[in-house]
N, C-alpha and C. Protein backbone atom coordinates (compact mmCIF):
# COMPACT_ATOMS: atom_id res chain seq x y z
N UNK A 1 25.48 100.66 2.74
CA UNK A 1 24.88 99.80 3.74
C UNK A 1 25.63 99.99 5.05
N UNK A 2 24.60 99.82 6.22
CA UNK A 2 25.44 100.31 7.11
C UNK A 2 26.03 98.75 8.01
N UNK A 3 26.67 98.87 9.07
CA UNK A 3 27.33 97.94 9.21
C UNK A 3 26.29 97.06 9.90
N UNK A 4 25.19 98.04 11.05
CA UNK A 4 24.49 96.98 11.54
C UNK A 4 23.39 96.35 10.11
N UNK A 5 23.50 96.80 9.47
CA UNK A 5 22.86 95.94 8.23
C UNK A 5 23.49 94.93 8.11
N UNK A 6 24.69 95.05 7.53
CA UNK A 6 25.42 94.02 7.44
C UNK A 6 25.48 93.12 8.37
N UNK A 7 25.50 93.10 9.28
CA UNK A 7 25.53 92.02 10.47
C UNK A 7 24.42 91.56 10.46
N UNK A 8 23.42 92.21 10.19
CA UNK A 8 22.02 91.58 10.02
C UNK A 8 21.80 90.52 9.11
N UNK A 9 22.66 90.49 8.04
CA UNK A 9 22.51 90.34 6.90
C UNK A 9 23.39 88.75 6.86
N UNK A 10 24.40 88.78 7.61
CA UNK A 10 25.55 88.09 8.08
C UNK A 10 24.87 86.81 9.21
N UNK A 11 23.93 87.28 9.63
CA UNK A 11 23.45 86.50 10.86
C UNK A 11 21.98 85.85 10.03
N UNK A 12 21.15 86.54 9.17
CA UNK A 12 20.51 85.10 8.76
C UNK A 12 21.20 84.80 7.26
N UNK A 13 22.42 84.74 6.79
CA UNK A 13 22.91 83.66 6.28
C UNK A 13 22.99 82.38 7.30
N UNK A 14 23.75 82.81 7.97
CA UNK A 14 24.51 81.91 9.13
C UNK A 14 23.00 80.94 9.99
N UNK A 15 22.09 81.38 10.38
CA UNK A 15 21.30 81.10 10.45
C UNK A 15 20.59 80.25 9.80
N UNK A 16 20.56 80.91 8.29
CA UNK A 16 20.13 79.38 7.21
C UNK A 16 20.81 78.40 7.19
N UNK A 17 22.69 78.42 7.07
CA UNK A 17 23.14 77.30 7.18
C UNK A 17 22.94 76.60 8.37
N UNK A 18 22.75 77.17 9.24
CA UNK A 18 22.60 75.66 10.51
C UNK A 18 21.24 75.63 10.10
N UNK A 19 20.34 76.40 10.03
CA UNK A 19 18.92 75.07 10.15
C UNK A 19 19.21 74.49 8.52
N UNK A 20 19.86 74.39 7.06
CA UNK A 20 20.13 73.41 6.61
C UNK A 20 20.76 72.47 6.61
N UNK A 21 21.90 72.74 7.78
CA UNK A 21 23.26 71.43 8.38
C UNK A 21 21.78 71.09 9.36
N UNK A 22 20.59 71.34 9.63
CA UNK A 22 20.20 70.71 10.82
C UNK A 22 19.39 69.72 10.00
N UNK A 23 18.77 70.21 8.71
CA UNK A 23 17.76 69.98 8.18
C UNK A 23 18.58 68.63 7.37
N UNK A 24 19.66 68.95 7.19
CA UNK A 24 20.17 67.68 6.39
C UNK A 24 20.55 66.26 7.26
N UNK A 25 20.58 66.82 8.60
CA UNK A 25 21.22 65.57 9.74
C UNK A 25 19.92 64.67 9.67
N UNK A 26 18.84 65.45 9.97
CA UNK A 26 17.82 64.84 10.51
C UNK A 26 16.95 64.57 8.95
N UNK A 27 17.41 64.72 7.77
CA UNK A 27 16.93 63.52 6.87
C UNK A 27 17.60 62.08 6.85
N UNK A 28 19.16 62.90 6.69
CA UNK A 28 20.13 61.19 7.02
C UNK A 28 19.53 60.34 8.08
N UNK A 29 19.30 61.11 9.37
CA UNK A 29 18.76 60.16 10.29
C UNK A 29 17.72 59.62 10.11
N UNK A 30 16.42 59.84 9.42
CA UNK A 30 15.26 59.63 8.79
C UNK A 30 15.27 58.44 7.74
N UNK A 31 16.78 58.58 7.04
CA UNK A 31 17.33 57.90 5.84
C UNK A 31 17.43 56.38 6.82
N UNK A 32 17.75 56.33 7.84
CA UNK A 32 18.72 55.86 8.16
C UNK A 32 17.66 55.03 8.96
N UNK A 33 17.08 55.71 9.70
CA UNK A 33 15.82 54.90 10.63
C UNK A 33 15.08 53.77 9.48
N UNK A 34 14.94 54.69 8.37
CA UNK A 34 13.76 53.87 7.48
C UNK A 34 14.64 52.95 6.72
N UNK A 35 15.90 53.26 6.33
CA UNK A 35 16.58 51.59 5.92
C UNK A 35 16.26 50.30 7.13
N UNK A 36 16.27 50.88 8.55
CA UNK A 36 16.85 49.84 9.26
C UNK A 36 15.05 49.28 9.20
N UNK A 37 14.24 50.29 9.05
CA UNK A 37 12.92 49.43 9.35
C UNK A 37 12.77 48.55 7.90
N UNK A 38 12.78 49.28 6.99
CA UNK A 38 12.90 48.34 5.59
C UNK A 38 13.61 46.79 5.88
N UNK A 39 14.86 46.92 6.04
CA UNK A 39 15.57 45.63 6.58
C UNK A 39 14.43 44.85 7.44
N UNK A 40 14.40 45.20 8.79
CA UNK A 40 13.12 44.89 9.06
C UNK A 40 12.11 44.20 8.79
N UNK A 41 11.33 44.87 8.02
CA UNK A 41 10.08 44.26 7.20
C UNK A 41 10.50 42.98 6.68
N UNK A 42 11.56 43.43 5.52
CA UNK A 42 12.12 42.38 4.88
C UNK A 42 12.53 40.90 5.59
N UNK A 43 12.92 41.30 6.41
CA UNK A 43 13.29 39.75 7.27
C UNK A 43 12.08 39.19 7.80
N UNK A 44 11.01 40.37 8.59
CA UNK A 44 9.96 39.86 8.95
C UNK A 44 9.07 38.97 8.45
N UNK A 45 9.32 39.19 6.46
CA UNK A 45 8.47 38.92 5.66
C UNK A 45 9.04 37.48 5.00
N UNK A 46 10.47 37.49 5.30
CA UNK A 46 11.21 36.00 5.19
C UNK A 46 10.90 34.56 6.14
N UNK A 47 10.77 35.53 7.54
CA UNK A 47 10.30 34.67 8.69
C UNK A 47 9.11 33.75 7.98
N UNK A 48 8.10 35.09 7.62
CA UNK A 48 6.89 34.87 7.61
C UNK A 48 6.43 33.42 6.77
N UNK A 49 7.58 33.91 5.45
CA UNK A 49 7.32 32.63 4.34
C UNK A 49 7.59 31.57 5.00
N UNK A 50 8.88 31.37 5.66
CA UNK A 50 9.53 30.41 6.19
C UNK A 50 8.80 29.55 7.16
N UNK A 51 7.76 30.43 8.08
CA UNK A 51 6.90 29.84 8.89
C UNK A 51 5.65 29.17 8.11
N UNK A 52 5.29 30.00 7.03
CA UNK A 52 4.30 29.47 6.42
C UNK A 52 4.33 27.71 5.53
N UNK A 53 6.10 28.10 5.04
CA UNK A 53 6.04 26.38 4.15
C UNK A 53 6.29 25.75 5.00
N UNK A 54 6.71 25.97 6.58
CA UNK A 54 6.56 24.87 7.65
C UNK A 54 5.40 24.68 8.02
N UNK A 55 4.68 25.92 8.52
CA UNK A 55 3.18 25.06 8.34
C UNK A 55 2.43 24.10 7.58
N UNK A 56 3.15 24.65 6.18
CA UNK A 56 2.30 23.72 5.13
C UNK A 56 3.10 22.62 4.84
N UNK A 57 3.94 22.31 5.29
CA UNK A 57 4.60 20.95 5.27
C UNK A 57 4.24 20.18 6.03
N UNK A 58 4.17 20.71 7.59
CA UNK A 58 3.79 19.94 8.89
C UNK A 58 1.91 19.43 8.69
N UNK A 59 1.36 20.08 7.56
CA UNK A 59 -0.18 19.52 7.48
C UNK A 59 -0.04 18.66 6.46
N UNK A 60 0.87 18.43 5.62
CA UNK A 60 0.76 17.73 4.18
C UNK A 60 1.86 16.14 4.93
N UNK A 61 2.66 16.70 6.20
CA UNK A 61 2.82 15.60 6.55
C UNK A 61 1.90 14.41 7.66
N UNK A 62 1.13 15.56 8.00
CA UNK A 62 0.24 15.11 9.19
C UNK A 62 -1.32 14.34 8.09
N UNK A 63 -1.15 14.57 7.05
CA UNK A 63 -2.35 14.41 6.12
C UNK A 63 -1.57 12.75 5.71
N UNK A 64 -0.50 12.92 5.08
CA UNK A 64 0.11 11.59 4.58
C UNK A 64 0.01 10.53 5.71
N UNK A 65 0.36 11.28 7.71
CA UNK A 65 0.31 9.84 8.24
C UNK A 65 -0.87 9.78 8.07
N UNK A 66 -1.99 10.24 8.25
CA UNK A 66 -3.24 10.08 8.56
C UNK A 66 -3.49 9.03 7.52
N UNK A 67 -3.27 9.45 6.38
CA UNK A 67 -3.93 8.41 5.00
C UNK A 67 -3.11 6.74 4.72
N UNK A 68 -1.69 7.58 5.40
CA UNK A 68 -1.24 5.69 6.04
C UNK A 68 -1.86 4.87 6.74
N UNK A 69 -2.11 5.52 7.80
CA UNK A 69 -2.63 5.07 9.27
C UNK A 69 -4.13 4.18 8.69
N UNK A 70 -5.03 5.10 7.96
CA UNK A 70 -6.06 4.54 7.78
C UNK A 70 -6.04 3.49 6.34
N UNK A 71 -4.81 3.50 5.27
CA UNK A 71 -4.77 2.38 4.83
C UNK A 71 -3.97 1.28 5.16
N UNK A 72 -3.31 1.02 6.70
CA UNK A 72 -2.71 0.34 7.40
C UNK A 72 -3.34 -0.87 8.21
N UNK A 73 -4.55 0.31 9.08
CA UNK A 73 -5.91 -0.43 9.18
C UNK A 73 -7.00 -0.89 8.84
N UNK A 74 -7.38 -0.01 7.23
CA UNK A 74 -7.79 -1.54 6.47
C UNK A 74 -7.68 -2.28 6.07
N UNK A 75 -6.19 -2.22 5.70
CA UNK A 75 -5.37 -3.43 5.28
C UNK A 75 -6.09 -4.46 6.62
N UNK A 76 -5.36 -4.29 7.67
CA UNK A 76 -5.30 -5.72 8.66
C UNK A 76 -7.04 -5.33 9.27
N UNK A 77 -7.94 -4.65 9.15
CA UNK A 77 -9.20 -5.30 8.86
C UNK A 77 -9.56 -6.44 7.70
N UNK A 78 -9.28 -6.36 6.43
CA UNK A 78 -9.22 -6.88 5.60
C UNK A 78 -8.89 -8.06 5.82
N UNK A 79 -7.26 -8.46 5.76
CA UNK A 79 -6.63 -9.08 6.31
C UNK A 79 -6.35 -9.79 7.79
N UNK A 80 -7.14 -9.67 8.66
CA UNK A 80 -6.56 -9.80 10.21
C UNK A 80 -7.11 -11.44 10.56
N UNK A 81 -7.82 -12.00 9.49
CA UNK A 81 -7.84 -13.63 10.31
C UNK A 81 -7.08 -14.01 9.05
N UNK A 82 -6.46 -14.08 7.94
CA UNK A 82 -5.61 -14.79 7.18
C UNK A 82 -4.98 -15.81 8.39
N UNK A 83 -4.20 -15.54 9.22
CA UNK A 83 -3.00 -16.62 9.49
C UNK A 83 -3.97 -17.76 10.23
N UNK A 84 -5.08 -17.36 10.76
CA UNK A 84 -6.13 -18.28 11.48
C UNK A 84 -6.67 -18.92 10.34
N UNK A 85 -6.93 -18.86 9.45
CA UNK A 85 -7.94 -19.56 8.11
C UNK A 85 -6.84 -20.59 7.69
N UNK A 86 -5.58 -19.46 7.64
CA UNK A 86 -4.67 -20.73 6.92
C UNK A 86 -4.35 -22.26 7.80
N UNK A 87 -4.30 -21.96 9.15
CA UNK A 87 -4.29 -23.14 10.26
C UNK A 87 -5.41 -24.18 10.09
N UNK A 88 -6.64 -23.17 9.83
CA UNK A 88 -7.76 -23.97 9.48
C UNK A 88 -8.00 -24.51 8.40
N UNK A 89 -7.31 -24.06 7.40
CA UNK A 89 -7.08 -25.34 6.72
C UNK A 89 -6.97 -26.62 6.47
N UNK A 90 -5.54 -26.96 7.63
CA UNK A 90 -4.95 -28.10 7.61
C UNK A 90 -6.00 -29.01 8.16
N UNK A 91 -7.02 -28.27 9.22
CA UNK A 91 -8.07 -29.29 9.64
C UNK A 91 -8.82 -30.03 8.92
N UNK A 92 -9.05 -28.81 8.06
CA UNK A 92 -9.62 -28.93 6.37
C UNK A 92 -9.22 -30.28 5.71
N UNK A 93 -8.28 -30.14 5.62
CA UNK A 93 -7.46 -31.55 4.87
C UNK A 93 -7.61 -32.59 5.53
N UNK A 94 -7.58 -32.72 6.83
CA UNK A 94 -7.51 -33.79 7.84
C UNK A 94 -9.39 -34.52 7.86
N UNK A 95 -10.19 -33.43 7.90
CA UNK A 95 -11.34 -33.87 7.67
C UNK A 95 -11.73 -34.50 6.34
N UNK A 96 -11.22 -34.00 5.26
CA UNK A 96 -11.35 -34.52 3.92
C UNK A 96 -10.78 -36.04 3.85
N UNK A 97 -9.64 -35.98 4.33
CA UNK A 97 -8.66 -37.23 4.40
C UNK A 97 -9.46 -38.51 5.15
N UNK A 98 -10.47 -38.40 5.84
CA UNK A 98 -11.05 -38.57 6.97
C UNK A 98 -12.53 -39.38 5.95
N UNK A 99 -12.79 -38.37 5.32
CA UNK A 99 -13.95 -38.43 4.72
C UNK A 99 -13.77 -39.78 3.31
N UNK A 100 -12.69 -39.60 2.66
CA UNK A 100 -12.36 -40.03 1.38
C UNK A 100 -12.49 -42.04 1.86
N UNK A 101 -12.14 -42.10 3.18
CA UNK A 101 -12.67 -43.25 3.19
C UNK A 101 -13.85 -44.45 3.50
N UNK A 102 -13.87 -45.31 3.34
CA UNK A 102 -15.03 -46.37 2.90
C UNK A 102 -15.52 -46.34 3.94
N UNK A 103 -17.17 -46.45 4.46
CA UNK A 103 -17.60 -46.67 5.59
C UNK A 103 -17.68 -48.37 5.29
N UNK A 104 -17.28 -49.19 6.33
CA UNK A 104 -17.33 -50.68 6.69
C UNK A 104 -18.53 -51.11 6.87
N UNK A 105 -19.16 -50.16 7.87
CA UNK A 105 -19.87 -50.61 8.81
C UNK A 105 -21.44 -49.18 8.82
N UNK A 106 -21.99 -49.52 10.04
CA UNK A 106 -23.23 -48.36 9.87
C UNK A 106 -22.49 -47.73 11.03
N UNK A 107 -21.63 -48.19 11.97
CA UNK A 107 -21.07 -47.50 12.89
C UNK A 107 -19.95 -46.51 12.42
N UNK A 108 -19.14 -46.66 11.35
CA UNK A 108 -18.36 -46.21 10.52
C UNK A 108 -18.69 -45.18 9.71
N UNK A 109 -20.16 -45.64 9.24
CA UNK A 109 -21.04 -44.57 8.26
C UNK A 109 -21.07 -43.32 9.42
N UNK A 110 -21.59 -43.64 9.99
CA UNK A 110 -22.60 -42.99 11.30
C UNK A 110 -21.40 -41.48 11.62
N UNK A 111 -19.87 -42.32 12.12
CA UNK A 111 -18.85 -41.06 11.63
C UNK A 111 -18.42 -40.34 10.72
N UNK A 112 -18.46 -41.12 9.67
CA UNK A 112 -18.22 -40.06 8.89
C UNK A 112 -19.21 -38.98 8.41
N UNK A 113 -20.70 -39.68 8.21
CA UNK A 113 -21.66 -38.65 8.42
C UNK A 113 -21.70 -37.39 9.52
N UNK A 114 -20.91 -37.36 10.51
CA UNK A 114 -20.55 -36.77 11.45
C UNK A 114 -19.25 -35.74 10.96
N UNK A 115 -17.94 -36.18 10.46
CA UNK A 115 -17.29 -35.44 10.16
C UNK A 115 -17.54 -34.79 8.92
N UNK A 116 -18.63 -35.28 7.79
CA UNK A 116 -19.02 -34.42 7.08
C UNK A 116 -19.70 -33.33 7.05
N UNK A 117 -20.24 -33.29 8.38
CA UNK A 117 -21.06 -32.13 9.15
C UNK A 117 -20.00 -30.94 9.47
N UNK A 118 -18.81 -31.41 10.56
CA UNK A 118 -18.39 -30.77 10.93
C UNK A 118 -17.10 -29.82 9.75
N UNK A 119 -16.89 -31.04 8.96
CA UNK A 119 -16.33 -30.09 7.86
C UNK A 119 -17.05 -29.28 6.75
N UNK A 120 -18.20 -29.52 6.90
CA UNK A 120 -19.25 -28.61 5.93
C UNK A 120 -19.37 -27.22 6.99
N UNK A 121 -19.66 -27.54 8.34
CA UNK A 121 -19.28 -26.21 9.18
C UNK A 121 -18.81 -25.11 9.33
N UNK A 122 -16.95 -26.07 8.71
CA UNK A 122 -16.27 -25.33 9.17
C UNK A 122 -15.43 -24.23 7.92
N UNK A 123 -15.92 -25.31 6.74
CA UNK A 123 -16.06 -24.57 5.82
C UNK A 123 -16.48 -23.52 5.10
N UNK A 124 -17.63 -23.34 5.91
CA UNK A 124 -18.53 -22.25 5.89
C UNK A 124 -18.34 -21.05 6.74
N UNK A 125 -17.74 -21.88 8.02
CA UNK A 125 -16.90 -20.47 8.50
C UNK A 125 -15.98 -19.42 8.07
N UNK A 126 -14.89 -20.49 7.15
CA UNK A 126 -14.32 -20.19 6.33
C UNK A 126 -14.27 -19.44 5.47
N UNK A 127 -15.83 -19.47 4.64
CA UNK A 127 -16.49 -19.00 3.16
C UNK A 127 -16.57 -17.54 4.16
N UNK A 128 -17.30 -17.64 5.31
CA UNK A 128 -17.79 -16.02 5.83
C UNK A 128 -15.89 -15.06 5.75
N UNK A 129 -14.96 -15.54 6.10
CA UNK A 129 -14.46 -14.95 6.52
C UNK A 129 -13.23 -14.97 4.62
N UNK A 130 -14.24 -14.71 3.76
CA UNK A 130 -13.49 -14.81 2.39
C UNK A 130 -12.71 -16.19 1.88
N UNK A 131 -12.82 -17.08 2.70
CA UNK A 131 -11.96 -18.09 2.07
C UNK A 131 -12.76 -19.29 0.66
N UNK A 132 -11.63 -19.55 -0.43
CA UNK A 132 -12.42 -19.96 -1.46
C UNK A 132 -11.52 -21.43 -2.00
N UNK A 133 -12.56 -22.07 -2.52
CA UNK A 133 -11.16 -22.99 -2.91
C UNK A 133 -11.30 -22.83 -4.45
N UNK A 134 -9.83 -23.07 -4.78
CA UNK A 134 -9.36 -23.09 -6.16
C UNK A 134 -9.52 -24.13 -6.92
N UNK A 135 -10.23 -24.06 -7.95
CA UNK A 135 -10.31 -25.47 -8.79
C UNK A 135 -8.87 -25.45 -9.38
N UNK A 136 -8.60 -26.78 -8.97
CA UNK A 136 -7.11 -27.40 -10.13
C UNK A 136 -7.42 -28.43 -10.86
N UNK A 137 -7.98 -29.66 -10.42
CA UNK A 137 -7.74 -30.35 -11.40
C UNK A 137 -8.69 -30.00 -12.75
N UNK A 138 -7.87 -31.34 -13.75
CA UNK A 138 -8.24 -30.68 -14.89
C UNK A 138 -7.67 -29.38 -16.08
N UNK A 139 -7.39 -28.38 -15.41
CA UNK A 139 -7.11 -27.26 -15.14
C UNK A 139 -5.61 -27.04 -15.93
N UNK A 140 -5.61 -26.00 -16.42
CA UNK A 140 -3.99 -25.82 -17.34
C UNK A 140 -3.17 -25.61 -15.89
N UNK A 141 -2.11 -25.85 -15.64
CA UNK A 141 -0.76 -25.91 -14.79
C UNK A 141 -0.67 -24.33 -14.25
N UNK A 142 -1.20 -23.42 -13.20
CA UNK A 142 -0.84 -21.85 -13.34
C UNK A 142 -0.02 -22.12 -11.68
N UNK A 143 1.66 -21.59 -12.15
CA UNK A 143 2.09 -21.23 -11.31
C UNK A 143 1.87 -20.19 -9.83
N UNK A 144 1.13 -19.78 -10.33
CA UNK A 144 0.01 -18.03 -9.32
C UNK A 144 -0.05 -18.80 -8.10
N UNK A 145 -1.08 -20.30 -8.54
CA UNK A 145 -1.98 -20.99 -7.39
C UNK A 145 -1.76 -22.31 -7.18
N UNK A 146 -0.50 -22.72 -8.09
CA UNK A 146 -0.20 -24.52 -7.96
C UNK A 146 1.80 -24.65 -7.90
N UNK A 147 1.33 -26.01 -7.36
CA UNK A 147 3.21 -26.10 -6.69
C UNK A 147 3.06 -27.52 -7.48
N UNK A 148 4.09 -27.61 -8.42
CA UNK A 148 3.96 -29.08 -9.44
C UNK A 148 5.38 -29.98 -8.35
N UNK A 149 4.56 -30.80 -8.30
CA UNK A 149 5.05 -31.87 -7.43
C UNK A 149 5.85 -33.19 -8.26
N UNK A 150 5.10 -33.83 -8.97
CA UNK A 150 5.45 -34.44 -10.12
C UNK A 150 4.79 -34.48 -11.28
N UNK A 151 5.81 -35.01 -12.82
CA UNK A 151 5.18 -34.87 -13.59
C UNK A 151 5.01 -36.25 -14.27
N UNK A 152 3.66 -35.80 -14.96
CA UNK A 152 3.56 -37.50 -15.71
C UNK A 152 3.39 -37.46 -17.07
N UNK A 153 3.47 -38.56 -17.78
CA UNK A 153 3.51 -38.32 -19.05
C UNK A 153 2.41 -38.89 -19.90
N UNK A 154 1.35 -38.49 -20.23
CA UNK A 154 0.08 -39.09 -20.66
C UNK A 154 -0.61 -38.54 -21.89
N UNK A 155 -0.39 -39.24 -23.01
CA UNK A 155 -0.73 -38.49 -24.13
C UNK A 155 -2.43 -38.65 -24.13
N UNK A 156 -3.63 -38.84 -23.51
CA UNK A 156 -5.07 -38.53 -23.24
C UNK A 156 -5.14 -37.21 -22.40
N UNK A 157 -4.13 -36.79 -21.65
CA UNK A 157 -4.33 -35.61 -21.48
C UNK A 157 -3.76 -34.21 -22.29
N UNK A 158 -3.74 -33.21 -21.78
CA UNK A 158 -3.37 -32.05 -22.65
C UNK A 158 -2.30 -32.06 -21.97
N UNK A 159 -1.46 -30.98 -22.62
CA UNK A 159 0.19 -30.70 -21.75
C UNK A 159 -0.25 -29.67 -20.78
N UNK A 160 0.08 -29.68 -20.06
CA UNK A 160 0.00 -29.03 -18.86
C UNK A 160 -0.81 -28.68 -18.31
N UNK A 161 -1.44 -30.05 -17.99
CA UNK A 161 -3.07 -30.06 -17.40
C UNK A 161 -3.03 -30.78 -16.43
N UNK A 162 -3.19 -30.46 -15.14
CA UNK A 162 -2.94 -30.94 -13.73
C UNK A 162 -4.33 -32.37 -14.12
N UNK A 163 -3.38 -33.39 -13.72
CA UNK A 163 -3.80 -34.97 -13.95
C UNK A 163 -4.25 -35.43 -12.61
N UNK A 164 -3.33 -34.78 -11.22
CA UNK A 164 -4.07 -34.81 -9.81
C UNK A 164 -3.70 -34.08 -9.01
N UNK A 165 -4.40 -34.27 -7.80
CA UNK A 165 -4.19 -33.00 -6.74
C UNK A 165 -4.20 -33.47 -5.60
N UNK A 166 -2.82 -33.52 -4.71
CA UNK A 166 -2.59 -33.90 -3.56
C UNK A 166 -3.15 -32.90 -2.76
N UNK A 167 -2.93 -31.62 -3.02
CA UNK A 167 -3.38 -30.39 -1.46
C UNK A 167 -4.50 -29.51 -2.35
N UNK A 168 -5.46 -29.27 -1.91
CA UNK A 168 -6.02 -28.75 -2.41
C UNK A 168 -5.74 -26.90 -2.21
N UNK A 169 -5.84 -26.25 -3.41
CA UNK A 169 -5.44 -24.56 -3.41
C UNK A 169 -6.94 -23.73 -2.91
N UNK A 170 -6.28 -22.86 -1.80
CA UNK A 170 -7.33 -21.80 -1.38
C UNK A 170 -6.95 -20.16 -1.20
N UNK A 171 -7.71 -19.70 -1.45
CA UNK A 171 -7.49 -18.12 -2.00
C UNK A 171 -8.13 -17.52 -0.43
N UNK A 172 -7.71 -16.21 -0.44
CA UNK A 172 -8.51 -15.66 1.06
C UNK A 172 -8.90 -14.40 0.27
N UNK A 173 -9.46 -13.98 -0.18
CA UNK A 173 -10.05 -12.55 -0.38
C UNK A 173 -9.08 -12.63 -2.12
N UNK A 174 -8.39 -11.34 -1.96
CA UNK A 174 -7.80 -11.09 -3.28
C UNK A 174 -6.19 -12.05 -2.83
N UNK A 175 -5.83 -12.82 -2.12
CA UNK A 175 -4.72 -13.42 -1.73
C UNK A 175 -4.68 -14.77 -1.92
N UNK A 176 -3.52 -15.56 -2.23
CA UNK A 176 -3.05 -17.19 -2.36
C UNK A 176 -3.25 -16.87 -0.58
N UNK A 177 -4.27 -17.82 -0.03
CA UNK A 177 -3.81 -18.66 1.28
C UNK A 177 -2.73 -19.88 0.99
N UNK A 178 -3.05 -20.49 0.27
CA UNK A 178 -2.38 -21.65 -0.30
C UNK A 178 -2.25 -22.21 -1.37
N UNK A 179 -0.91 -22.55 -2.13
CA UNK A 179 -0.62 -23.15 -3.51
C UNK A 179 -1.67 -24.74 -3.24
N UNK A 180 -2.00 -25.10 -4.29
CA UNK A 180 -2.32 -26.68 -4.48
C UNK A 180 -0.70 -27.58 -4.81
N UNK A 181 -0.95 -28.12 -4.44
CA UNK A 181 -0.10 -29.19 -4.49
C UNK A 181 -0.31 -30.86 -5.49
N UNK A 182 0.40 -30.35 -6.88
CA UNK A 182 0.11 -31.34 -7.96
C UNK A 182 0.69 -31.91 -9.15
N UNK A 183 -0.02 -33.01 -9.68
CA UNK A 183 1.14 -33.51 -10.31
C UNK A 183 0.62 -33.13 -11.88
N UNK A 184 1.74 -32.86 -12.83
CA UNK A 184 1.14 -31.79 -13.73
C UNK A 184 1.91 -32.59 -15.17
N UNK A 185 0.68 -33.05 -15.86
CA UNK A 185 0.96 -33.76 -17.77
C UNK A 185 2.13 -33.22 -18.83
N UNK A 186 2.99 -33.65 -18.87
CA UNK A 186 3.94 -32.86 -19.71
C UNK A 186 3.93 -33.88 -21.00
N UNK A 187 3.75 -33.83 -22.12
CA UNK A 187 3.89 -34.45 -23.14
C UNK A 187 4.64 -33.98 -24.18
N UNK A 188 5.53 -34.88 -24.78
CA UNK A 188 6.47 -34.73 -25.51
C UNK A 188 5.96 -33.93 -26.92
N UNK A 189 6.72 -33.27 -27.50
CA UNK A 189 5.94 -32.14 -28.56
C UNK A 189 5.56 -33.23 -29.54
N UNK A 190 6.28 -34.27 -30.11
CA UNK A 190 5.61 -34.85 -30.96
C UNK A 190 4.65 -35.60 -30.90
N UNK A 191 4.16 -36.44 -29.62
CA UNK A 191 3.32 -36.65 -29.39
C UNK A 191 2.07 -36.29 -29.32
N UNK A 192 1.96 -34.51 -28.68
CA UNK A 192 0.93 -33.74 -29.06
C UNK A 192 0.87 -33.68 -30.76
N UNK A 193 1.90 -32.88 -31.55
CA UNK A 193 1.43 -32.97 -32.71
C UNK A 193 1.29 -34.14 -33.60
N UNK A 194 1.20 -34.79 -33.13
CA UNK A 194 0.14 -36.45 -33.49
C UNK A 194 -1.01 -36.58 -33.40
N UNK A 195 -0.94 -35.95 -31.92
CA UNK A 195 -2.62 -36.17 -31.85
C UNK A 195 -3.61 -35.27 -31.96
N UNK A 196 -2.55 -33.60 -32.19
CA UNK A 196 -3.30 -32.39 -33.04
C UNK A 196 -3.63 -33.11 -34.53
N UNK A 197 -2.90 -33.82 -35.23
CA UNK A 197 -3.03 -33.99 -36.51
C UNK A 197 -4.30 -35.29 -36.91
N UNK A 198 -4.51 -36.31 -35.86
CA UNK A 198 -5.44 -36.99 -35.59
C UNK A 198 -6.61 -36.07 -35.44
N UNK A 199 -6.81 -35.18 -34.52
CA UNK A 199 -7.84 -34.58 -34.49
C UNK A 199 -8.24 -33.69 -35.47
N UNK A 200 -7.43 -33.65 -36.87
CA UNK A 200 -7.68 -32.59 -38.05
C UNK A 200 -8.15 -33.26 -38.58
């Protein structure tokens, strides 16, 4: 072989190694670009979740006020003359109180026929706006709707059977406006079973 062969021969070795030192730089760099975009993605795709369960939090919280808001305001639709009914009450009582006594006279009649008007009125205003009255007397003793005032002891009644009723109890919708106010039969146990055994 002659020498310029050899040099020929010498020069594309040399030749292959740099374009494979070239060929190997520029995969590393390739290597190297596409980790950093991978990273990349990856975070992009963390953002992404991250933005997404805030979105979906910020609607599941915006959904909860909403469903407050609107059972807040039907509540006090529902509710929004209670504290007025309960005032009107007391008129309630005052007219009754009013009523319970004797006419003297035809001039006497003549009013109270008058305030029986106006408390049949106003009662009815009342009824529109849910208000009810509670039967007590008679009635077994229920803490829910009665305030026992005093007790008496009467073996013709049952035990714990409201005997009278100073205030009368009124309900407003599904609510106590007001306890009754009463005096409630307590009888001694043997006494009842006396008069369970009378009645056998």
């Amino acid at each position: 072989m002659s020498k310029k062969e050899e040099k020929n021969k010498t020069d594309v070795f040399e030749s292959d190694e740099v374009e494979t030192s070239k060929d190997s730089k520029e995969d590393k760099r390739e290597n190297a670009e596409l980790k950093v975009l991978r990273e990349e993605v990856e975070r992009l795709n963390k953002e992404k979740e991250e933005l997404t369960t805030q979105k979906l939090m910020a609607i599941a919280e915006s959904q909860n006020y909403k469903k407050r808001m609107d059972e807040e305001q039907a509540k006090f639709y529902k509710y929004h003359t209670f504290d007025i009914c309960k005032q009107l009450i007391s008129s309630l009582d005052n007219l009754d109180l009013a009523l319970e006594r004797e006419a003297k006279n035809e001039e006497m009649s003549a009013y109270l026929q008058g305030f029986k008007m106006v408390r049949n009125s106003l009662f009815q205003i009342l009824e529109k706006e849910g208000v009810t009255e509670v039967e007590s007397l008679g009635k077994e003793f229920d803490p829910n709707y009665m305030t026992s005032i005093s007790i008496m002891n009467d073996p013709t009644h049952k035990n714990n059977e409201v005997v009278q009723v100073f205030q009368k109890a009124y309900m407003y919708k599904d609510r106590i406006l007001r306890p009754a106010m009463v005096v409630v039969n307590q009888v001694e146990e043997e006494v009842v079973n006396e008069e369970n055994n009378k009645e056998e």
